[in-house]
N, C-alpha and C. Protein backbone atom coordinates (compact mmCIF):
# COMPACT_ATOMS: atom_id res chain seq x y z
N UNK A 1 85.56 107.28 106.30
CA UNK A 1 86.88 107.62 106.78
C UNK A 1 87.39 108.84 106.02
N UNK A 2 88.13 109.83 106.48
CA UNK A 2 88.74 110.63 106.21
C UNK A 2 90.21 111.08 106.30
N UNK A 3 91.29 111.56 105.64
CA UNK A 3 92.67 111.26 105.64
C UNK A 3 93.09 113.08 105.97
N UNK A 4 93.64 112.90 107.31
CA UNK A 4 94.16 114.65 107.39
C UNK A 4 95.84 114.13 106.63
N UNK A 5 96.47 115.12 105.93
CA UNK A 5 97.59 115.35 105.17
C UNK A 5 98.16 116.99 106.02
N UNK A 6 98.96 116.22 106.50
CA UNK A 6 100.05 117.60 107.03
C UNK A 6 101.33 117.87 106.52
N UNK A 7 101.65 119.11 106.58
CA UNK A 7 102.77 119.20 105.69
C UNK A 7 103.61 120.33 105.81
N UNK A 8 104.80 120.66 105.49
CA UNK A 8 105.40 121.86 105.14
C UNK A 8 104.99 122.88 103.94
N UNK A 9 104.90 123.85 104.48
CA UNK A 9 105.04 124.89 102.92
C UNK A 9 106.25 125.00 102.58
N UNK A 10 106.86 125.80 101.37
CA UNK A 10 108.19 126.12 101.25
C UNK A 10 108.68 127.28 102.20
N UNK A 11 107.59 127.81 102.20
CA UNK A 11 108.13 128.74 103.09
C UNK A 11 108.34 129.20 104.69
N UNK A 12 108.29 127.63 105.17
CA UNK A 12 108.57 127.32 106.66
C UNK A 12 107.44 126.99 106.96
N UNK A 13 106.23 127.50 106.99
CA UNK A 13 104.84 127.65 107.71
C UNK A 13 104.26 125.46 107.80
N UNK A 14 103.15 125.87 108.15
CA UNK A 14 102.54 124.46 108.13
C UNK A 14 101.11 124.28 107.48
N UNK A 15 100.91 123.33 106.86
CA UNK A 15 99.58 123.01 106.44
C UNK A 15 99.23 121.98 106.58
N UNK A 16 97.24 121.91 106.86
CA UNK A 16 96.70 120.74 106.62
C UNK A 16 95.64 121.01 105.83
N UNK A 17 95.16 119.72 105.64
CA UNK A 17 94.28 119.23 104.19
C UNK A 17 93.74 118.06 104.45
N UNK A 18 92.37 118.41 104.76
CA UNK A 18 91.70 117.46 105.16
C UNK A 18 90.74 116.81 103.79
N UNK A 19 91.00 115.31 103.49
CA UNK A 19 90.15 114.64 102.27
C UNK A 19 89.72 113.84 102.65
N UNK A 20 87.95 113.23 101.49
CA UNK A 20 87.70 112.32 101.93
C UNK A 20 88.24 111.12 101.47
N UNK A 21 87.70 110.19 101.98
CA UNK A 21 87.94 108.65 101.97
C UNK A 21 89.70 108.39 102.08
N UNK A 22 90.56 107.21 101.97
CA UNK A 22 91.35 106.40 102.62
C UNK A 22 92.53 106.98 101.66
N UNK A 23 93.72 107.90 101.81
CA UNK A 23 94.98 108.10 100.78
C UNK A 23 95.66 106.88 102.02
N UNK A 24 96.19 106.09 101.44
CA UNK A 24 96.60 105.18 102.17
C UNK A 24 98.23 104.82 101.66
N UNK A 25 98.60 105.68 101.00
CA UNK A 25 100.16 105.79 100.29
C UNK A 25 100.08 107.12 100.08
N UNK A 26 101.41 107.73 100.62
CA UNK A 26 102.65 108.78 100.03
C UNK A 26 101.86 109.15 98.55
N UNK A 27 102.26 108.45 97.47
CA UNK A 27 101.84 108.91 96.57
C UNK A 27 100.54 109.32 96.01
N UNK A 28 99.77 108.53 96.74
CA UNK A 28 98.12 108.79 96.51
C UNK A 28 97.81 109.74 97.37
N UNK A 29 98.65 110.04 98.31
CA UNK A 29 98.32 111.54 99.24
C UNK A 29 98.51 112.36 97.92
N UNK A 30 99.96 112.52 97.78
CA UNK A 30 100.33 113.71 97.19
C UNK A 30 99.26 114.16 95.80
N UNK A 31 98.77 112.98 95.24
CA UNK A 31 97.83 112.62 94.41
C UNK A 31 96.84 113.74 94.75
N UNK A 32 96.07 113.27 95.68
CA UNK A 32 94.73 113.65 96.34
C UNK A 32 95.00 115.36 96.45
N UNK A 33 96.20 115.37 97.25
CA UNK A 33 96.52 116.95 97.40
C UNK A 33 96.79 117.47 96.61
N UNK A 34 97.55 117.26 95.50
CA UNK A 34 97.57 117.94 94.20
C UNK A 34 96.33 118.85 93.39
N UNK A 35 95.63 117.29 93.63
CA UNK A 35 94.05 117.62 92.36
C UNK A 35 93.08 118.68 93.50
N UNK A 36 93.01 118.20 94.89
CA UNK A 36 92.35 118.96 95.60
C UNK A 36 92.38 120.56 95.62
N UNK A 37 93.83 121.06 95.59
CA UNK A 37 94.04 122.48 95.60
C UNK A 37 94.24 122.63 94.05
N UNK A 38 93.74 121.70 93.30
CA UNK A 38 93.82 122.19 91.88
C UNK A 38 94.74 122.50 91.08
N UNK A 39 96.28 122.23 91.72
CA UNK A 39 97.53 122.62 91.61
C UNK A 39 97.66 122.46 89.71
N UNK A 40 98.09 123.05 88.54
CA UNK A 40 98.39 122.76 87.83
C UNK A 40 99.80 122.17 87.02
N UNK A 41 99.46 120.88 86.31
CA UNK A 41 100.95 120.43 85.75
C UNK A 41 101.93 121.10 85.63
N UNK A 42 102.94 120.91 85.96
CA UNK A 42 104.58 121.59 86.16
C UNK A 42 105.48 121.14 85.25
N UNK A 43 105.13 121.24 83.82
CA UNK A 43 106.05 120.74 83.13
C UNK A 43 106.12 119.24 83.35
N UNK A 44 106.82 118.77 82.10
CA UNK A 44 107.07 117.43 81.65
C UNK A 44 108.19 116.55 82.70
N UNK A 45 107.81 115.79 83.22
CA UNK A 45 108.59 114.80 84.13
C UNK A 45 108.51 113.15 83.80
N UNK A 46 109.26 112.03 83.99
CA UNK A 46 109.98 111.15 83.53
C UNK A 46 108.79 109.93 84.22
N UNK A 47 108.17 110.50 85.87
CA UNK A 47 107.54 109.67 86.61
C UNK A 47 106.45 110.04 86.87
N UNK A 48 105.58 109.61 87.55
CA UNK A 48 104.06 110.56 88.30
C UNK A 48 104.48 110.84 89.56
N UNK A 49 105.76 110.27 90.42
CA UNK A 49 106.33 110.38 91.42
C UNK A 49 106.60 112.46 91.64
N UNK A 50 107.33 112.04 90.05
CA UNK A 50 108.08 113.96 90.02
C UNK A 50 107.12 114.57 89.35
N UNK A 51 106.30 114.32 88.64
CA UNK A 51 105.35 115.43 88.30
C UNK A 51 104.41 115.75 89.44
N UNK A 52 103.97 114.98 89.97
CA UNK A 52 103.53 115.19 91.41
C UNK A 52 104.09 116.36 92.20
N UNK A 53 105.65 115.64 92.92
CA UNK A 53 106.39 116.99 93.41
C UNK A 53 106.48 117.94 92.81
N UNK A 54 106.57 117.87 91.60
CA UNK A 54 106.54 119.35 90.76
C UNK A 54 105.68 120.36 90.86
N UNK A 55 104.21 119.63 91.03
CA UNK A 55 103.31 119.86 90.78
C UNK A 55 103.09 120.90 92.86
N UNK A 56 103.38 120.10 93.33
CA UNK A 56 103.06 120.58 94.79
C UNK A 56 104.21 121.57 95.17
N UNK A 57 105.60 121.28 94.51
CA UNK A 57 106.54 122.53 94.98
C UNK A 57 106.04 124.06 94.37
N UNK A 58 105.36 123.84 92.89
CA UNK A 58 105.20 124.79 92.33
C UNK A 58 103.77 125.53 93.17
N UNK A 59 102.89 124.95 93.96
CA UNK A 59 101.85 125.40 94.86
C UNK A 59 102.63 125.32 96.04
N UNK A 60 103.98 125.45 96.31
CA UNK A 60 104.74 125.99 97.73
C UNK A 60 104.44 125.22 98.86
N UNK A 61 104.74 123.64 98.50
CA UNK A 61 104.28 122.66 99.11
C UNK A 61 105.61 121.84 98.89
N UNK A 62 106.44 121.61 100.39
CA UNK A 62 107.33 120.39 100.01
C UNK A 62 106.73 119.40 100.52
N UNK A 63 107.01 118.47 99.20
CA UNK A 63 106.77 117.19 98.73
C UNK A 63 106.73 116.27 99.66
N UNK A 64 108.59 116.50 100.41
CA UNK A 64 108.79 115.35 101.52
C UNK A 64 108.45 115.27 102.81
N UNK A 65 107.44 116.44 103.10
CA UNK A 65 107.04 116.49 104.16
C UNK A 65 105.81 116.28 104.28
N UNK A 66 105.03 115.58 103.81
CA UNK A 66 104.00 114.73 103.72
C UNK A 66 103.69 114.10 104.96
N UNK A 67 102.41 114.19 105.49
CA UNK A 67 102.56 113.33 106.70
C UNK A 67 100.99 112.63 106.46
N UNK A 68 100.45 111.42 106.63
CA UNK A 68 98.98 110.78 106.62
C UNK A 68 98.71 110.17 108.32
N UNK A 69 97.67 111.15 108.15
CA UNK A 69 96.56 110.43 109.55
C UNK A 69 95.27 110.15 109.02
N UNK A 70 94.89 109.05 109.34
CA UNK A 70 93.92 108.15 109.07
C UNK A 70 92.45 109.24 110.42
N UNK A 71 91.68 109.41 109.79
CA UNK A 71 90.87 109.89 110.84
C UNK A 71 89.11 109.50 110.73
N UNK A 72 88.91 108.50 111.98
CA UNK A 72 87.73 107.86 111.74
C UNK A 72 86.24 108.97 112.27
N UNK A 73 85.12 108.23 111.36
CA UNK A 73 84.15 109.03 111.79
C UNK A 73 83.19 108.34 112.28
């Protein structure tokens, strides 16, 4: 199985990001997409929730526009 992740950039446009195996939560997306584009830590944050977003706004990626499709092979 494979998980497409769609999303907003900050700067209006659209992206996808196709990974393998099951992100099956919001946060384990953002997870997956983070480490995938290699995004680096954004400073010190309180949660893994906001270092996360931190981490994806600072690669011009909003956070809340996260979208998971499950895509079988």
């Amino acid at each position: 199985m494979k998980t497409q992740i769609s999303f907003k950039k900050t700067n209006g446009s659209d992206g996808v990001a196709l990974l393998d195996g099951d992100a099956s939560s919001i946060l384990q997306a953002k997870r997956e997409l983070a480490n995938k584009l290699d995004l680096p830590a954004a400073g010190s944050s309180s949660s893994e929730t906001e270092a996360l977003d931190a981490r994806l706004r600072h690669g011009g990626i909003d956070p809340d526009s996260l979208k998971i499709h499950h895509v079988s092979e």
